[in-house]
Structures are given as structure tokens and as C-alpha cells.
N, C-alpha and C. Protein backbone atom coordinates (compact mmCIF):
# COMPACT_ATOMS: atom_id res chain seq x y z
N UNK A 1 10.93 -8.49 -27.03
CA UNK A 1 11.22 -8.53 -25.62
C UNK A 1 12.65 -8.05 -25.44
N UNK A 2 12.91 -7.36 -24.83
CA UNK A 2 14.18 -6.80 -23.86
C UNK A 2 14.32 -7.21 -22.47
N UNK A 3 15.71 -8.11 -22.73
CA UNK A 3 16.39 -8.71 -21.58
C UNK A 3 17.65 -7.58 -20.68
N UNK A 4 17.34 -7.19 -19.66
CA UNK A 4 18.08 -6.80 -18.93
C UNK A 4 19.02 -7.42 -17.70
N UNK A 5 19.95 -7.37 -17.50
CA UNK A 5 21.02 -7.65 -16.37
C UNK A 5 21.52 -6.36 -15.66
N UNK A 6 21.50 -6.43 -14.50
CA UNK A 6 22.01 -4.93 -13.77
C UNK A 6 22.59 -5.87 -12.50
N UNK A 7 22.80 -5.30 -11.56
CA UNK A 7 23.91 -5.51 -10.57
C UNK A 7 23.41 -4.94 -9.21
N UNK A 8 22.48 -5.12 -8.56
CA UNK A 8 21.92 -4.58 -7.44
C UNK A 8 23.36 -4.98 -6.48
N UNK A 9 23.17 -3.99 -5.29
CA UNK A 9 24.16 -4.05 -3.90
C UNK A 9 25.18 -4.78 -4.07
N UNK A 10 25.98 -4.84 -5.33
CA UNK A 10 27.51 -5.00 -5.85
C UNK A 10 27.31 -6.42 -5.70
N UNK A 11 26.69 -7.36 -5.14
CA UNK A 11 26.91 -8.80 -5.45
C UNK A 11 25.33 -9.75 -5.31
N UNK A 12 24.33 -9.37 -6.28
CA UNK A 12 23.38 -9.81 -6.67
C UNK A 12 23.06 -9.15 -8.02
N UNK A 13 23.08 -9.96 -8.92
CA UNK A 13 22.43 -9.79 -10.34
C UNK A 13 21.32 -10.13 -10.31
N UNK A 14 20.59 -9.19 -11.11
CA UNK A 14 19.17 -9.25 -11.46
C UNK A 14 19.28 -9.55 -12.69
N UNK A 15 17.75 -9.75 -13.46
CA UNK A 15 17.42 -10.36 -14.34
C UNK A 15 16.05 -9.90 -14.44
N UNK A 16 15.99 -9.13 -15.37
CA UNK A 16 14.42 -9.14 -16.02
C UNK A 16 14.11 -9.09 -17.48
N UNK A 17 12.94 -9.40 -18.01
CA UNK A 17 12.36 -8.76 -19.05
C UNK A 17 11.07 -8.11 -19.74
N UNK A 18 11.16 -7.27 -20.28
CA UNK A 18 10.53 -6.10 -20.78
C UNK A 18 9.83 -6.28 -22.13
N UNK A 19 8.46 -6.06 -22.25
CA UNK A 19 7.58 -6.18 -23.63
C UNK A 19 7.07 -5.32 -23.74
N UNK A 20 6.52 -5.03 -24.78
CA UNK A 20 6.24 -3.07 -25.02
C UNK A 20 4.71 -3.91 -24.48
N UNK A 21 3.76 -3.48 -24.30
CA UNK A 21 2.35 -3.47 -23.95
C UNK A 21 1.71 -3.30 -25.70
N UNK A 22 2.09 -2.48 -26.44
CA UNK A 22 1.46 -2.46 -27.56
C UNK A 22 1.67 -3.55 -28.27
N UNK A 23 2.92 -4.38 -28.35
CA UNK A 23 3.59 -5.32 -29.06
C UNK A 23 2.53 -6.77 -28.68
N UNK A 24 1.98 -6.87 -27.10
CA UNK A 24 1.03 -7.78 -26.62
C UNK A 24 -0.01 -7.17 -27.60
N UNK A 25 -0.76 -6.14 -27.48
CA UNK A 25 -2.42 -5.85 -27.86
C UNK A 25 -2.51 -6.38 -29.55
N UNK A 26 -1.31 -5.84 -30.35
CA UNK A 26 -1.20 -6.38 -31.42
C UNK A 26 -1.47 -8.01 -31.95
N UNK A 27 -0.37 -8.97 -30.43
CA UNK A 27 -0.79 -10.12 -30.96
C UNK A 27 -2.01 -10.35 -30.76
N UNK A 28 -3.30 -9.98 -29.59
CA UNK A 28 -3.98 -10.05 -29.39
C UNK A 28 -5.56 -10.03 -30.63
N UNK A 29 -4.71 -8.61 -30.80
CA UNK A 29 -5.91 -8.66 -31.82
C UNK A 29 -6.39 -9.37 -33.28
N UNK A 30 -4.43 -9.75 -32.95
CA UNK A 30 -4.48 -10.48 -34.51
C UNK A 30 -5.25 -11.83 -34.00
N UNK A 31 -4.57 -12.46 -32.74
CA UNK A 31 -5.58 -13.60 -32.86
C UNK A 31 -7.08 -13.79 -32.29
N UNK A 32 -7.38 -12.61 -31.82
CA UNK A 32 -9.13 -12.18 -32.04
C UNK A 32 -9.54 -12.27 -33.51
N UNK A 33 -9.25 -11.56 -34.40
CA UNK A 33 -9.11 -11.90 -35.63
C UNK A 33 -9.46 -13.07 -36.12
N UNK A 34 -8.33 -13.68 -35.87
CA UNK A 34 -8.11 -15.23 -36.54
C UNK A 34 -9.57 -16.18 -35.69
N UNK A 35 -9.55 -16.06 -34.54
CA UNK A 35 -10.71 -16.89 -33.73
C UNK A 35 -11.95 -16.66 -34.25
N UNK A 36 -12.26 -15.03 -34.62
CA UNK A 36 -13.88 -14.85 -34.94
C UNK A 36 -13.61 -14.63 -36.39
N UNK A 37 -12.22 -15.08 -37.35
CA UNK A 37 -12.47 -15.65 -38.52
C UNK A 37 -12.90 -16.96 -38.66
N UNK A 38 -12.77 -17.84 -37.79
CA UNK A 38 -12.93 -19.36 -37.46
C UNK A 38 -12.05 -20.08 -37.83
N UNK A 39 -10.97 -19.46 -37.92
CA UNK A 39 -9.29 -20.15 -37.93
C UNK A 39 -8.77 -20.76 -37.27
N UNK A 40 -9.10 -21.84 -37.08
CA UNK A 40 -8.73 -22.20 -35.88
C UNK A 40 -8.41 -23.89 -35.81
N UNK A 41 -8.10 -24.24 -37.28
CA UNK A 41 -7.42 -25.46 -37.55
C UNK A 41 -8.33 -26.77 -37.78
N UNK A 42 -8.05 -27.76 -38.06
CA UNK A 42 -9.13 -28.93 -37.68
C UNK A 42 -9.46 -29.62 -36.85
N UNK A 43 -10.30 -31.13 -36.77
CA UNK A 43 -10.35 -32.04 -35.47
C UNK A 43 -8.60 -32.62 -35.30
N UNK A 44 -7.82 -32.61 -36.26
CA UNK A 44 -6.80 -33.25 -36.28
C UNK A 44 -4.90 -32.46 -35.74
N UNK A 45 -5.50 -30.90 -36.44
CA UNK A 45 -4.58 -29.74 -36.01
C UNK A 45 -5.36 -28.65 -35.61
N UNK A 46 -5.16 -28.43 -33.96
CA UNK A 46 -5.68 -27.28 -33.27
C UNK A 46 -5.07 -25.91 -33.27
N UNK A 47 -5.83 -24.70 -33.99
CA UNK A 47 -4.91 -23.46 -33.68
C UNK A 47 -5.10 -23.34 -31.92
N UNK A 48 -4.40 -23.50 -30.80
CA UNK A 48 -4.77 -23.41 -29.57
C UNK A 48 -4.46 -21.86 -29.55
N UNK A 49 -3.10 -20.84 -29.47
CA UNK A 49 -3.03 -20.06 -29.70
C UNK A 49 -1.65 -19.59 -29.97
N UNK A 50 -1.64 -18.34 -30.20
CA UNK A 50 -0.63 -17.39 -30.28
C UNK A 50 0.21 -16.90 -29.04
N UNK A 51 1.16 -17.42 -28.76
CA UNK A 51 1.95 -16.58 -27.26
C UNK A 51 3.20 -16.58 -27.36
N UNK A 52 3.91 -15.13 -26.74
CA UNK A 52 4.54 -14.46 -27.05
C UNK A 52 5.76 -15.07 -25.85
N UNK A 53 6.92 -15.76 -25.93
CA UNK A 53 7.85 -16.51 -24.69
C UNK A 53 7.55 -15.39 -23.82
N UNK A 54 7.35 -14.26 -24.04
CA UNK A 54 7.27 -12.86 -22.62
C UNK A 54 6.50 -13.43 -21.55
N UNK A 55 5.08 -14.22 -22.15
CA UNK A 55 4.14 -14.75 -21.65
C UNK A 55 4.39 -15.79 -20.54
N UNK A 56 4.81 -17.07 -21.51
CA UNK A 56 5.17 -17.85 -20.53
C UNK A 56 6.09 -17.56 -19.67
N UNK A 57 7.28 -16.94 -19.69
CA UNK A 57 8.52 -16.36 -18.59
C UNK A 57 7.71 -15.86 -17.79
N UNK A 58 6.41 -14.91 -17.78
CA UNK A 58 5.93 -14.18 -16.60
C UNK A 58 4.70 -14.93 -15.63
N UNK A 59 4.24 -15.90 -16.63
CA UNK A 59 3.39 -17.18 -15.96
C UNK A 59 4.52 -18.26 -15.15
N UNK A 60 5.72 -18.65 -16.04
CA UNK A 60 6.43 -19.55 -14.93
C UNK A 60 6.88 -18.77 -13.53
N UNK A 61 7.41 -17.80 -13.83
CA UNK A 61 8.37 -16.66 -12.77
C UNK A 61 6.94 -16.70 -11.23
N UNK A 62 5.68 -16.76 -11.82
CA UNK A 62 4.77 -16.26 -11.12
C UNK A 62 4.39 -17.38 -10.66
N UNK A 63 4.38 -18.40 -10.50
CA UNK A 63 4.28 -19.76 -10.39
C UNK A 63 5.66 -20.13 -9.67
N UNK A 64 6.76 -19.72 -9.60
CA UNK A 64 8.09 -20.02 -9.23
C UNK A 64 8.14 -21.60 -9.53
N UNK A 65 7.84 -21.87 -10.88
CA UNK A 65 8.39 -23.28 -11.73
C UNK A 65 9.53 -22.31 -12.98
N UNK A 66 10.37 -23.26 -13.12
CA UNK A 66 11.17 -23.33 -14.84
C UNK A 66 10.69 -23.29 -15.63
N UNK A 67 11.25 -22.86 -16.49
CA UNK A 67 10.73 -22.69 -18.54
C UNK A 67 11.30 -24.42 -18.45
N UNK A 68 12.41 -25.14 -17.92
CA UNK A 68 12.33 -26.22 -18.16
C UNK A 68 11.23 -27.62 -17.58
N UNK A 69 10.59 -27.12 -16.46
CA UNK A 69 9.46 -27.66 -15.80
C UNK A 69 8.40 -27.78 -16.70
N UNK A 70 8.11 -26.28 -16.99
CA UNK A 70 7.34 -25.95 -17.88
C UNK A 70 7.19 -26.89 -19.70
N UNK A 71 8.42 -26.79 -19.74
CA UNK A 71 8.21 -27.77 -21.28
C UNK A 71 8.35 -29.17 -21.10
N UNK A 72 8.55 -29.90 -19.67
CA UNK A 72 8.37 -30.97 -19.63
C UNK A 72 7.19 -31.79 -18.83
N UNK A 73 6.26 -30.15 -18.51
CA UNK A 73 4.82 -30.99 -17.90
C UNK A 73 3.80 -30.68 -18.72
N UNK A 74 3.00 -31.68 -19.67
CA UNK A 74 1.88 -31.39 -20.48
C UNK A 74 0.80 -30.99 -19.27
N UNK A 75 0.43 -31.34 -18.11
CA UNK A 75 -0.92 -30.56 -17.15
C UNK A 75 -0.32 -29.22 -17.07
N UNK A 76 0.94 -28.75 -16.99
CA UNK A 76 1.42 -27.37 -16.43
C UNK A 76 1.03 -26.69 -18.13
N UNK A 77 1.57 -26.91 -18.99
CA UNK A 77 1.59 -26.67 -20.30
C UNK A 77 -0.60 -25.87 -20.17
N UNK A 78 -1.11 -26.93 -19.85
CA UNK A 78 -2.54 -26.95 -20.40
C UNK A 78 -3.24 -26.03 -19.10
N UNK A 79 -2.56 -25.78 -18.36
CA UNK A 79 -3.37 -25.16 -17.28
C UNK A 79 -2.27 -23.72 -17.52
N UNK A 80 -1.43 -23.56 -18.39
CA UNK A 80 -1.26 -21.78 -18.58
C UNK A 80 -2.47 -21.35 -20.02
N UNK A 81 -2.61 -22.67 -20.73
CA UNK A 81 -3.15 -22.32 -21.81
C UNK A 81 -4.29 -21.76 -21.66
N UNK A 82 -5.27 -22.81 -20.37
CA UNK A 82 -6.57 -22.74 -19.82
C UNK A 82 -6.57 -20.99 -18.98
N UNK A 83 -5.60 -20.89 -18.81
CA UNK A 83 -5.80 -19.67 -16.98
C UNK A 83 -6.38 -18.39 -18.23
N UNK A 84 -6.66 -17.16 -17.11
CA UNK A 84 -7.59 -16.48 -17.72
C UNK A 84 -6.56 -15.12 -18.70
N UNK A 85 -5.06 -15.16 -18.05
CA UNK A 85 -4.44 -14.32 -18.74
C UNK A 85 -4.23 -14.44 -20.18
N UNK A 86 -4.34 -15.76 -19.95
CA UNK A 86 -3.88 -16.20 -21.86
C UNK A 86 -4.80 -15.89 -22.68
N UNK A 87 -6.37 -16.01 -22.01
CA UNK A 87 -7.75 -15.84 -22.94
C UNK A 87 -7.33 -15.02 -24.10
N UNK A 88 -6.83 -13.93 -23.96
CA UNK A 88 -6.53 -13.08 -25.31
C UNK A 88 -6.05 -13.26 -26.23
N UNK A 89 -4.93 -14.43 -26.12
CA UNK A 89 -3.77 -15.40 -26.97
C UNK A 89 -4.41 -16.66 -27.30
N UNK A 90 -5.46 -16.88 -27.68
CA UNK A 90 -6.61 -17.94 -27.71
C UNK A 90 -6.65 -17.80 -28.50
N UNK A 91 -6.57 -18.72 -29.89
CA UNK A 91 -7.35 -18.61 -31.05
C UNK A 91 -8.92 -19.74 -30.84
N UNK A 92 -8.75 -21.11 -30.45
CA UNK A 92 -9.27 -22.19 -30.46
C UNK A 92 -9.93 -21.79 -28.77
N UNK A 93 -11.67 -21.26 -28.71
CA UNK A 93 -11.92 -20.98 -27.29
C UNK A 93 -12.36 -22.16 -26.60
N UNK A 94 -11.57 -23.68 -27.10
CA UNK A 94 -12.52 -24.58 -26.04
C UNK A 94 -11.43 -24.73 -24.84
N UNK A 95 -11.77 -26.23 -24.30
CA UNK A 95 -10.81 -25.89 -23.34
C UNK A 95 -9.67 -27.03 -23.64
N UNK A 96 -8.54 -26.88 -22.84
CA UNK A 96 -7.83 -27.64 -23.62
C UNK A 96 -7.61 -28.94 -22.66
């Protein structure tokens, strides 16, 4: 991921960041992979999945909650895991 800062109309900073698209399909496929290897941990340790912080920054941002909201609500936590963007970053397809 590439973090940028720029300076719009001399007194507002922006803030974004940038993931190659190939760098996603990669993790993707690896954990397609791993899921229809049946990797996916025991009753005791769940592989839930693979995700990339790009992920969550563009699920919180889109949600207009915090990365700190975010790591302190287990329903917020389980309903990015559940939503349909993540499906690809799934190793474990039940629900969580």
C-alpha cells in the first residue's frame, strides 16, 4: 500500500491510499487456494481470512467509523468479515 499526503487549495490536506489491484487478486487467490485446500484451521482455531489493512481502511472510510472503532467493536469486526467484499479474503466460508 502507498500512502499519499498532498495539499489541496493551500489549506486542506488530503490523505489517501493506494493498492496495486494485482497485489489484491494475488491475496485472493492464494486464499481461494487455501479454502478449496480445506485449510482452514480447527473447531478450536479458525482460518477466518486473509486481509490486506488496504481493506479494512476502505471498509471503515466507507462506513465513516475509525480503524480505532473498528478494533474495538467485535459486531463491526464480524459484519466487515461477513459483507460481500471480503468474500474473496475468506478462507473459512461459514459465517462468522
Amino acid at each position: 500500500m502507498e500512502r499519499h499526503l498532498t495539499v489541496k487549495d493551500s489549506n486542506t490536506l488530503v490523505d489517501y491510499a493506494v493498492k496495486s489491484v494485482d497485489e489484491l487478486k494475488q491475496l485472493a487467490d492464494a486464499c481461494k487456494q487455501q479454502r478449496e485446500a480445506g485449510l482452514t484451521g480447527d473447531s478450536d482455531m479458525k482460518v477466518l481470512a486473509h486481509v490486506d489493512g488496504f481493506l479494512i481502511e476502505k471498509w471503515c472510510n466507507e462506513r465513516g467509523v475509525t480503524f480505532y472503532q473498528f478494533m474495538r467493536d467485535l459486531d463491526m469486526q464480524n459484519a466487515f468479515l461477513n459483507s460481500p467484499e471480503i468474500q474473496p479474503f475468506r478462507v473459512y466460508k461459514g459465517r462468522v
